[in-house]
Protein backbone atom coordinates (compact mmCIF):
# COMPACT_ATOMS: atom_id res chain seq x y z
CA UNK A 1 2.10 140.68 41.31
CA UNK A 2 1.00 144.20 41.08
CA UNK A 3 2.68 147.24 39.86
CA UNK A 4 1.81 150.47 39.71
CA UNK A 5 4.34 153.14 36.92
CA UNK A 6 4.32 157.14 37.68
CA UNK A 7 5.65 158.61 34.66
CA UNK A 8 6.43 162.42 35.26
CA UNK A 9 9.35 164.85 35.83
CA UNK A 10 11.66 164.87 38.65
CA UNK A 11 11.37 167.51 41.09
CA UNK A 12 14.68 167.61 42.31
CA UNK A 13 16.83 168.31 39.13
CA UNK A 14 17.90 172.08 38.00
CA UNK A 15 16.75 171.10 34.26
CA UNK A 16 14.15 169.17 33.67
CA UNK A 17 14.89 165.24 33.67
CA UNK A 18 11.47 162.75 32.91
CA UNK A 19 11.36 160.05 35.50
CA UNK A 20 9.92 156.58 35.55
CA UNK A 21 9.32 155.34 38.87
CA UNK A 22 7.34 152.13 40.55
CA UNK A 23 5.32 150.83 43.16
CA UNK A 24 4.14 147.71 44.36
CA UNK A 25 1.29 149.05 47.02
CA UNK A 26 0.96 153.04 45.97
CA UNK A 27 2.80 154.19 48.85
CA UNK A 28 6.41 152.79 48.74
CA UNK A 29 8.03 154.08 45.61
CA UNK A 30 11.50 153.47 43.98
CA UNK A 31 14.47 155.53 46.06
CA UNK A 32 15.99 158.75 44.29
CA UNK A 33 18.57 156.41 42.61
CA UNK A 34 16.25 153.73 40.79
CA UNK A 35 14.64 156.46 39.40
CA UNK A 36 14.63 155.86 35.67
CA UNK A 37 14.87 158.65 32.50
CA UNK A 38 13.48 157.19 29.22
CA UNK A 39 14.31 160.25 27.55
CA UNK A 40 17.01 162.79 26.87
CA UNK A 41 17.12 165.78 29.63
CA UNK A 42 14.26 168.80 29.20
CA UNK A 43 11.39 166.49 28.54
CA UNK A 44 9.19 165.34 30.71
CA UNK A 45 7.58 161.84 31.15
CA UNK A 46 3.88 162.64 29.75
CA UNK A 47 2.25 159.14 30.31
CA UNK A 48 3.01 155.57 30.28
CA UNK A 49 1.06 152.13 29.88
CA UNK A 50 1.89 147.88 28.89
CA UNK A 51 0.63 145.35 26.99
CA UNK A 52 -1.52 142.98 28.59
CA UNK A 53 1.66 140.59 29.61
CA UNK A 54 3.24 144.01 31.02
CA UNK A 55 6.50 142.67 28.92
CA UNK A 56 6.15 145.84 26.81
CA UNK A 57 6.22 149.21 28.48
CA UNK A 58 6.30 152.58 26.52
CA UNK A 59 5.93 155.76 27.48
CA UNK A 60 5.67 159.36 25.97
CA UNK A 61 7.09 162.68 26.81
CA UNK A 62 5.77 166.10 26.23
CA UNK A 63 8.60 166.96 23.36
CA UNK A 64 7.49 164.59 20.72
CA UNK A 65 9.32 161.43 21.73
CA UNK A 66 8.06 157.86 22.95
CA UNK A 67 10.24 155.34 24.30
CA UNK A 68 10.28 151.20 25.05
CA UNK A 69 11.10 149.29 27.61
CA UNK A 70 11.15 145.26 28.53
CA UNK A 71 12.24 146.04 32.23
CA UNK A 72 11.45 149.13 33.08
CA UNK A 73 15.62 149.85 33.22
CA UNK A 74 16.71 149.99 29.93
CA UNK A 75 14.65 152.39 27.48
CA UNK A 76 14.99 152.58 23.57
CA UNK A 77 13.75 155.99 22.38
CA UNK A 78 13.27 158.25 19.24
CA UNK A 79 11.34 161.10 17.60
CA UNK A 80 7.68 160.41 16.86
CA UNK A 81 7.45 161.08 12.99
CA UNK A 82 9.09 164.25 12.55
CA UNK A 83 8.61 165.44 16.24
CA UNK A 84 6.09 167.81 15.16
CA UNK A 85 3.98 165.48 16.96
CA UNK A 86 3.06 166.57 20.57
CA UNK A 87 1.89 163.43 22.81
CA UNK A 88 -1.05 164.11 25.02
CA UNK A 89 -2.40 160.65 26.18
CA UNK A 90 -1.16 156.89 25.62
CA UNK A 91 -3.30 153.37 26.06
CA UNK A 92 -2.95 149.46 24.76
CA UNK A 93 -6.19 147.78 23.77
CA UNK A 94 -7.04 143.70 22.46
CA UNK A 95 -8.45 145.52 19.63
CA UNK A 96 -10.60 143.10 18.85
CA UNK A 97 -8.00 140.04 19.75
CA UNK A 98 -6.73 139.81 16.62
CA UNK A 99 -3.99 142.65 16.78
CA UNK A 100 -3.65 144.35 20.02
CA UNK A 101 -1.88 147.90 19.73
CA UNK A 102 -0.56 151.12 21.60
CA UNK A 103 -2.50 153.99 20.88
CA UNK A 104 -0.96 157.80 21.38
CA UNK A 105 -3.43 160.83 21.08
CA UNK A 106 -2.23 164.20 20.37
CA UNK A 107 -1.64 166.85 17.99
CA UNK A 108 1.17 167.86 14.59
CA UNK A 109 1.80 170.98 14.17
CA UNK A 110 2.49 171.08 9.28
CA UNK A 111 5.49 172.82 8.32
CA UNK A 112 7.27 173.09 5.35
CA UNK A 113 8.66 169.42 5.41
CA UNK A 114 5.51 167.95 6.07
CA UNK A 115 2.73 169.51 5.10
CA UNK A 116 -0.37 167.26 2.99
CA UNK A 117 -1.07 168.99 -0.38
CA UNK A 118 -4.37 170.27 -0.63
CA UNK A 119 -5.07 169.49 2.69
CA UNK A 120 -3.75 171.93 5.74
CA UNK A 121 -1.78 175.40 5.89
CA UNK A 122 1.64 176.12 7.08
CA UNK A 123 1.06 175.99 11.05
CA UNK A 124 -1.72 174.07 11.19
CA UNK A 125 -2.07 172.20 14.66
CA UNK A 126 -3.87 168.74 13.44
CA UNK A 127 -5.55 166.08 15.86
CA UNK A 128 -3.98 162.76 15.24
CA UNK A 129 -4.28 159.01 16.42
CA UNK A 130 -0.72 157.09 16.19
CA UNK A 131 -0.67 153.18 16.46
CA UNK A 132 1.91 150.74 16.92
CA UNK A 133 1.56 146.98 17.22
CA UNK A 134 5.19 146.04 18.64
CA UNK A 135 5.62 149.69 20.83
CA UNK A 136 9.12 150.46 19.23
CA UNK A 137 9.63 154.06 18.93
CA UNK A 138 10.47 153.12 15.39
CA UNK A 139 7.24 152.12 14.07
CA UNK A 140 4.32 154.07 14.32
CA UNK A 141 1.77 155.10 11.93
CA UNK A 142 -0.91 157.52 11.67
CA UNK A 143 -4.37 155.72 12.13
CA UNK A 144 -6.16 158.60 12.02
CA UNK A 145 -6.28 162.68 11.36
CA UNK A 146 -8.86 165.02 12.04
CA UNK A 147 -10.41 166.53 9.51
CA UNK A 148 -10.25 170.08 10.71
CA UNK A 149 -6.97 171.74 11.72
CA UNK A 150 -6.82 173.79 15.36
CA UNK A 151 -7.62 170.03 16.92
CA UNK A 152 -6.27 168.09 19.84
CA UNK A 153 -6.85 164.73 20.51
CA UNK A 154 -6.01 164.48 24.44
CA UNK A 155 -6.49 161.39 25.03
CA UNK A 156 -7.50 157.92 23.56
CA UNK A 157 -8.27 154.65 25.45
CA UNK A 158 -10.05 150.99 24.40
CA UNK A 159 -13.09 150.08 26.26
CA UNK A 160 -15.21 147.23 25.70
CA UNK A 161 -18.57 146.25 25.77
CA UNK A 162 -19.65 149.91 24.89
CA UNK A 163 -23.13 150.94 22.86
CA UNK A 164 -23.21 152.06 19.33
CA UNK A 165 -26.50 152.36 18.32
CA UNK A 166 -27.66 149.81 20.70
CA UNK A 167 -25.56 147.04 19.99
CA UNK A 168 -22.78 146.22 22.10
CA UNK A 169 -19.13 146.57 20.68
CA UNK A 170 -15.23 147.01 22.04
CA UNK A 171 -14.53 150.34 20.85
CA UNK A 172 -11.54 153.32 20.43
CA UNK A 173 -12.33 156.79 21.95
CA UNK A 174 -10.47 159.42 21.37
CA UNK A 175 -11.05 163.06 23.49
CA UNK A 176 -10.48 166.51 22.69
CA UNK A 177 -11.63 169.82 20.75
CA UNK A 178 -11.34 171.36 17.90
CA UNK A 179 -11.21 175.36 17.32
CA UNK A 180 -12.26 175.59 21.43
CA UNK A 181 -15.10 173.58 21.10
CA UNK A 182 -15.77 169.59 22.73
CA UNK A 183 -15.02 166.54 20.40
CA UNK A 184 -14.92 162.98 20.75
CA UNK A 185 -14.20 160.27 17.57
CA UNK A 186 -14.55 156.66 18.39
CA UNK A 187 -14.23 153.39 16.06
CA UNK A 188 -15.29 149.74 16.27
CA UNK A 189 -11.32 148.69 16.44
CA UNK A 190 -8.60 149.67 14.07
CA UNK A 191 -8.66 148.16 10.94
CA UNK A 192 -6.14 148.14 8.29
CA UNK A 193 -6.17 148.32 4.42
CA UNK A 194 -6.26 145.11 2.55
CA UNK A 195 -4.91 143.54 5.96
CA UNK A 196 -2.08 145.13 5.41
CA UNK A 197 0.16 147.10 7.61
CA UNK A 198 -1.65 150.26 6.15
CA UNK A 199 -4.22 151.76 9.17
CA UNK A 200 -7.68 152.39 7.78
CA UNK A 201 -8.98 156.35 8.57
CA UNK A 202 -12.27 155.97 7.43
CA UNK A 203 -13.38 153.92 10.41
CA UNK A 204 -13.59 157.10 12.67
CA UNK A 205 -16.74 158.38 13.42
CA UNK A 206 -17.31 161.97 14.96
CA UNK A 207 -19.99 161.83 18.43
CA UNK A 208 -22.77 164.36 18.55
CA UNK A 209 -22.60 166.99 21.30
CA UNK A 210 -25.16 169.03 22.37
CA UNK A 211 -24.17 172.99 21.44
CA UNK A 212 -25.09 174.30 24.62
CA UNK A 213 -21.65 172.50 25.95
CA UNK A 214 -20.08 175.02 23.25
CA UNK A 215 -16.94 176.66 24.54
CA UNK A 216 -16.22 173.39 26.88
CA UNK A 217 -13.39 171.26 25.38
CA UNK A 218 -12.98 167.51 26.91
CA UNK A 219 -9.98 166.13 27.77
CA UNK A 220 -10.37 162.35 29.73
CA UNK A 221 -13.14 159.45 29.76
CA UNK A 222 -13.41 156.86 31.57
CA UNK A 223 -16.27 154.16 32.25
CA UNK A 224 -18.91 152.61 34.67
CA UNK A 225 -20.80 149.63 33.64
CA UNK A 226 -20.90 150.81 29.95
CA UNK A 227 -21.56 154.38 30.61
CA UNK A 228 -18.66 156.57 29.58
CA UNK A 229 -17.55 159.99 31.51
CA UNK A 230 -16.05 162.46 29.69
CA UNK A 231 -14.10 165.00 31.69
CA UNK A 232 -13.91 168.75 30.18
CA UNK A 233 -14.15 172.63 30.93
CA UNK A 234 -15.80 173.20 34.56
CA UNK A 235 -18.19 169.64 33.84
CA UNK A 236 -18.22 165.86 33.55
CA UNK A 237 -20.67 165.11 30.77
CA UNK A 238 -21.66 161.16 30.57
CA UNK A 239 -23.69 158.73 27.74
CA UNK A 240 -24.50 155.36 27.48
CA UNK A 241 -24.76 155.29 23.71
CA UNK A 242 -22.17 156.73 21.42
CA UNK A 243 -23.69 156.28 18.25
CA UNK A 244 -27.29 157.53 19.97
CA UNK A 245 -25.99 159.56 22.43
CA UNK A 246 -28.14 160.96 25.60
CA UNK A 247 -25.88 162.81 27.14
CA UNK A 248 -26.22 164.04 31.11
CA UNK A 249 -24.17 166.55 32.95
CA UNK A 250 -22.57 167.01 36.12
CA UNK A 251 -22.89 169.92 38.37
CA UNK A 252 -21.43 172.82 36.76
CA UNK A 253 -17.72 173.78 38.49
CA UNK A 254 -17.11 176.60 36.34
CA UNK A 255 -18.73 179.04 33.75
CA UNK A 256 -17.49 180.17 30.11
CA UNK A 257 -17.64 182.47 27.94
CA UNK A 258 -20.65 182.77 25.61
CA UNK A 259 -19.26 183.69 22.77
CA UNK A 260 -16.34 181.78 20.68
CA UNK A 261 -13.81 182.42 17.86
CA UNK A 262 -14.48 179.96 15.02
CA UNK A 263 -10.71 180.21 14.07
CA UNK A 264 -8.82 180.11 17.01
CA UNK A 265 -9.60 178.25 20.56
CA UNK A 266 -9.62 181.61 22.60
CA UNK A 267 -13.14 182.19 23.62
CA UNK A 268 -13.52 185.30 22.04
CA UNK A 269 -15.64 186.45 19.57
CA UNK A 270 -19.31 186.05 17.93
CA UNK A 271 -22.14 184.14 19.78
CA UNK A 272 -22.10 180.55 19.00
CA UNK A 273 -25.16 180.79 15.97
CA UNK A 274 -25.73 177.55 13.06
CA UNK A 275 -23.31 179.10 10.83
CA UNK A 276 -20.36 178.39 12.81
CA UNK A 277 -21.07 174.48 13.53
CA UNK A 278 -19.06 173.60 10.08
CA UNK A 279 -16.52 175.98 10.70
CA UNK A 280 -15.94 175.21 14.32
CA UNK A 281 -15.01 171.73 12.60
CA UNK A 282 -17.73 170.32 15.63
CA UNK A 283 -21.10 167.71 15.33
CA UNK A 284 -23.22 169.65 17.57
CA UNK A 285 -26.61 168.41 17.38
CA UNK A 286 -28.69 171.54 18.02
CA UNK A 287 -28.42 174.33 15.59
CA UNK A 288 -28.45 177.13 18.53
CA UNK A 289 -27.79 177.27 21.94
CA UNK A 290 -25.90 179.30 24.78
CA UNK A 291 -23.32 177.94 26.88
CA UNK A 292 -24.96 175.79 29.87
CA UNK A 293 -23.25 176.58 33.29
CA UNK A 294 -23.06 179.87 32.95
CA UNK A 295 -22.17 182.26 30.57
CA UNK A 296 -19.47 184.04 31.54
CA UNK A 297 -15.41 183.62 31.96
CA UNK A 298 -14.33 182.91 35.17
CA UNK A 299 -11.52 180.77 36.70
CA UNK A 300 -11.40 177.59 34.51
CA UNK A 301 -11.59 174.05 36.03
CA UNK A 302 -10.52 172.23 33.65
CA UNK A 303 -10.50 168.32 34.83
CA UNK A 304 -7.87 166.79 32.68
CA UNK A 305 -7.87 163.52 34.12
CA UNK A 306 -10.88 160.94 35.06
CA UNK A 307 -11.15 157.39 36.84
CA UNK A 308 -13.25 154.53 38.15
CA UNK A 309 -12.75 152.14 40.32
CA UNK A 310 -14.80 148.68 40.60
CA UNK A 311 -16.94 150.23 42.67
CA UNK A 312 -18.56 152.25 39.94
CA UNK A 313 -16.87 155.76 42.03
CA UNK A 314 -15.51 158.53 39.98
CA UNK A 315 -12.33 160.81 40.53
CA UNK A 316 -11.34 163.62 37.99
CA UNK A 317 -8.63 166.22 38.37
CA UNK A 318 -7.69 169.32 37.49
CA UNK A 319 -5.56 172.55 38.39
CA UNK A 320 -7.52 173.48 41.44
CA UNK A 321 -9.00 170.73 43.02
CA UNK A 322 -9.84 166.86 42.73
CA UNK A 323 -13.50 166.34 42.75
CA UNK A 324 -14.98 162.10 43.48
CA UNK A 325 -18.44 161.00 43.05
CA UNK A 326 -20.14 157.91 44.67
CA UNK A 327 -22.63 157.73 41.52
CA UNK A 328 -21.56 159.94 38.84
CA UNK A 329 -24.04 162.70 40.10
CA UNK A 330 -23.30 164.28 43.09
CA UNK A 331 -19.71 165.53 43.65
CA UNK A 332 -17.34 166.86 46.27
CA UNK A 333 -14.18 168.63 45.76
CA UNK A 334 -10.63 168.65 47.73
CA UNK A 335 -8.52 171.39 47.07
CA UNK A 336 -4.53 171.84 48.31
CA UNK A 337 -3.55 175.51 47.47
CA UNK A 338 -0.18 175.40 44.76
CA UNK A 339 -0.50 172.03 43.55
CA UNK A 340 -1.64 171.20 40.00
CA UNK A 341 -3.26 167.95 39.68
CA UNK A 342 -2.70 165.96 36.35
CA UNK A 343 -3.28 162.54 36.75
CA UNK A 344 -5.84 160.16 38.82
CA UNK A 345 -5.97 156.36 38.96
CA UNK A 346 -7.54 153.57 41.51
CA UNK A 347 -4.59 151.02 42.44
CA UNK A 348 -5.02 148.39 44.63
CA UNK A 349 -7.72 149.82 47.36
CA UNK A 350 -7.35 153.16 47.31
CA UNK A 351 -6.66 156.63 44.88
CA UNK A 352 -4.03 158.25 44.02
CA UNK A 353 -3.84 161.73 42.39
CA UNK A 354 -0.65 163.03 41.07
CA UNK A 355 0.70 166.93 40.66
CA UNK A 356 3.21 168.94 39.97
CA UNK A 357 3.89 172.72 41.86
CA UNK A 358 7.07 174.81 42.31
CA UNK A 359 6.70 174.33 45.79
CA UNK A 360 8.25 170.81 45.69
CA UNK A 361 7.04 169.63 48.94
CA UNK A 362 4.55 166.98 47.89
CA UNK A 363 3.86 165.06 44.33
CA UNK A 364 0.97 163.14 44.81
CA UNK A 365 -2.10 162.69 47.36
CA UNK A 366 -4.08 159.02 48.33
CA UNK A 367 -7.17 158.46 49.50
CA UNK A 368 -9.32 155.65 50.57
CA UNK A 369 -12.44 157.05 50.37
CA UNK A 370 -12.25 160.27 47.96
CA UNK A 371 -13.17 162.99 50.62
CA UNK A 372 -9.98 162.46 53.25
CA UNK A 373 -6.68 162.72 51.63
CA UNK A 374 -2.95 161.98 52.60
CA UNK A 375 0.16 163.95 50.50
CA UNK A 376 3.42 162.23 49.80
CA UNK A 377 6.62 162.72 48.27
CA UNK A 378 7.81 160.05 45.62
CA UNK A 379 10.63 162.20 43.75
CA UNK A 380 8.01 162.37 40.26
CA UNK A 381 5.89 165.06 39.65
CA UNK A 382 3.24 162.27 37.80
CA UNK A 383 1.60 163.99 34.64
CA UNK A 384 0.39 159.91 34.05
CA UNK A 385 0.17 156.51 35.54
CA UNK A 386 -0.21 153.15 34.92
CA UNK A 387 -1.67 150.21 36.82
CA UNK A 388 -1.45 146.49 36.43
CA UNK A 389 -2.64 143.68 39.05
CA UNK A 390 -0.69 140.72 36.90
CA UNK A 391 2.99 141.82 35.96
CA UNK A 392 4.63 138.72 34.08
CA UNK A 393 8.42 139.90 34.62
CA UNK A 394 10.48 138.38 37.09
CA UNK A 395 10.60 140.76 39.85
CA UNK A 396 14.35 139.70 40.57
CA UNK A 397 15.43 141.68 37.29
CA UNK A 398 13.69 144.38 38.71
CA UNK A 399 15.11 144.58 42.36
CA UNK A 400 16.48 147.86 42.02
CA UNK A 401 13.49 149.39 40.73
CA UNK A 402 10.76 148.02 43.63
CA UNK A 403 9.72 150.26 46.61
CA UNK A 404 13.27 151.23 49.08
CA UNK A 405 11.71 153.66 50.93
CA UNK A 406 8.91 156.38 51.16
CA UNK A 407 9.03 159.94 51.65
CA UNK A 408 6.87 162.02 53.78
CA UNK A 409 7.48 166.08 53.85
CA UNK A 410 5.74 168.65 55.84
């Protein structure tokens, strides 16, 4: 059967309480009271995804937690490390076959009590790749850290049958920026030392960018027949190749500033010049070039989410608007004034965008066709969601969690 998870914060609560709720169709969602909360009250659900038997859910929040679930009732949670660790994005990938594993992207802030020697500074905000084969909050290890501190990683997700230098290969991508600026890392699955239960770092391999995208940090990808679309800063930037990147752009839905700050990710400062590629901590693969799009700050667009469907269409998402594309080139844009939009996906035969806005009226739009969209009230204000056409669990444990009703304000 199908299922389809919206992990988020419930509207309807004084303090902030994460919710988990379900969906068989993307319309009917669990009532008020099958809601579930796989965390302790003032977090928020941040994201949530399953194995491939969808007999192992986990999900993260936004204050450094991640939790487990067989059911989708009963949640085990804890800290991640020393929750210094702030969860941005969550996947599960094959990995190659031999050992599948959750992935969570985000960023660890070094304090006193855990700072590398030699390595970072006191408040340094690090990039950094957790993995864990079994999804218990209890067991996950760093697979990777950036190299350069002011990093996020805000997403990373497993996609197969992707280029590297013309060969074809299943592959990690993680999304983000470092000191302002776009980065992407990717690796031919995770390997670990000596077999062992030790990740291997060195596997990670930083994508060139051109430097006229400076000052526009990514956030999402997603893919179409091998190409992958990276969703940033006013643009949707695509390539076919990651190890031999040619990369093409999308329309341009906002400018930026041209000129950065090398140590912070404000965009204030010098022009972007060759000296400041090593300190921004990016690979840009020109040694000068001003911001394309525009070069001056306006009202930022920046599309936090992206998704296909089998039809090769694109949706991405961000604070003011939801923009789809047939082909990946030409673009239209829906706005709804007060809602923030934080999370896309294509369930079943049709889209769904999620939100969150302080006017709780509505928490998440569907379309069938990306231009003509429907809002609806499920209880969640989704910041992520997770689809699956082949859930393994019995639905009969999971009566009380399956569409009761639907809500429909205005």
């Amino acid at each position: 059967m199908s299922i389809l998870i919206g992990a988020g914060q419930r509207y309807d609560r004084v303090i902030g309480v994460g919710g988990i709720t379900t969906s068989t169709d993307g319309y009917l969602w669990s009532s008020a009271e099958d809601i579930t909360q796989p965390f302790p009250p003032n977090m928020r659900a941040q994201g949530i995804t399953a194995n491939s038997s969808s007999n192992v859910f986990v999900a993260i929040s936004d204050s450094g937690w991640s939790a487990s679930s067989s059911d989708l009732v009963t949640w085990t949670a804890d800290r991640l490390l020393d929750a210094n660790f702030t969860a941005l994005g969550i996947s599960w990938g094959t990995n190659g076959g031999s050992r599948p594993i959750f992935a969570i992207s985000g960023s660890r802030i070094y304090n006193d009590d855990n700072v590398l020697p030699g390595e970072y500074e006191l408040g340094d905000q690090v990039a950094q790749i957790l993995i864990n084969e079994s999804g218990s909050p209890y067991t996950w290890d760093q697979a990777f850290t950036h190299p350069y501190p002011n990093s996020w990683f805000h997403n990373v997700r497993y996609f197969e049958n992707i280029l590297v230098n013309n060969t074809s290969t299943s592959v990690w991508v993680a999304v983000g920026h470092v000191n302002g600026q776009p980065d992407i890392w990717y690796t031919e699955d995770v390997n670990w030392v000596g077999g062992g239960s030790v990740p291997d770092p060195n596997s990670w391999v930083q994508v060139s960018i051109p430097s006229s995208f400076v000052n526009r940090p990514l956030y999402d990808v997603a893919e179409v027949s091998g190409v992958l679309y990276f969703s940033g800063r006013g643009v949707i930037i695509n390539t076919s190749d990651l190890g031999n990147p040619t990369w093409n752009s999308s329309p341009f839905f906002s400018s930026v500033s041209d000129r950065i700050n090398s140590t912070g990710s404000m965009l204030l400062g010098q022009t972007y010049n060759s000296s400041t590629n090593i300190l921004l901590g990016t690979n840009f693969s020109s040694t000068s070039s001003i911001p394309l799009g525009g070069g001056s700050a306006s009202n930022q667009l920046d599309f936090l989410a992206i998704a296909s469907n089998p039809d090769g269409q694109l949706l991405a998402a961000s604070s003011g608007a939801v923009i789809f594309s047939n082909d990946g080139i030409g673009w239209n844009s829906h706005t709804m004034q007060g809602y923030f939009w934080r999370s896309v996906i294509w369930f079943n035969d049709h889209w769904i965008a999620g939100a969150y806005s302080t006017l709780t009226q509505y928490t998440y739009m569907t379309s069938t066709d990306g231009s003509t969209w429907l809002p609806w009230n499920n209880g969640v204000q989704m910041y992520g969601m997770y689809g699956s056409t082949s859930i393994s669990i019995d639905p009969t444990t999971l009566s009380s969690l399956f569409p009761q009703e639907i809500r429909i304000f205005g």
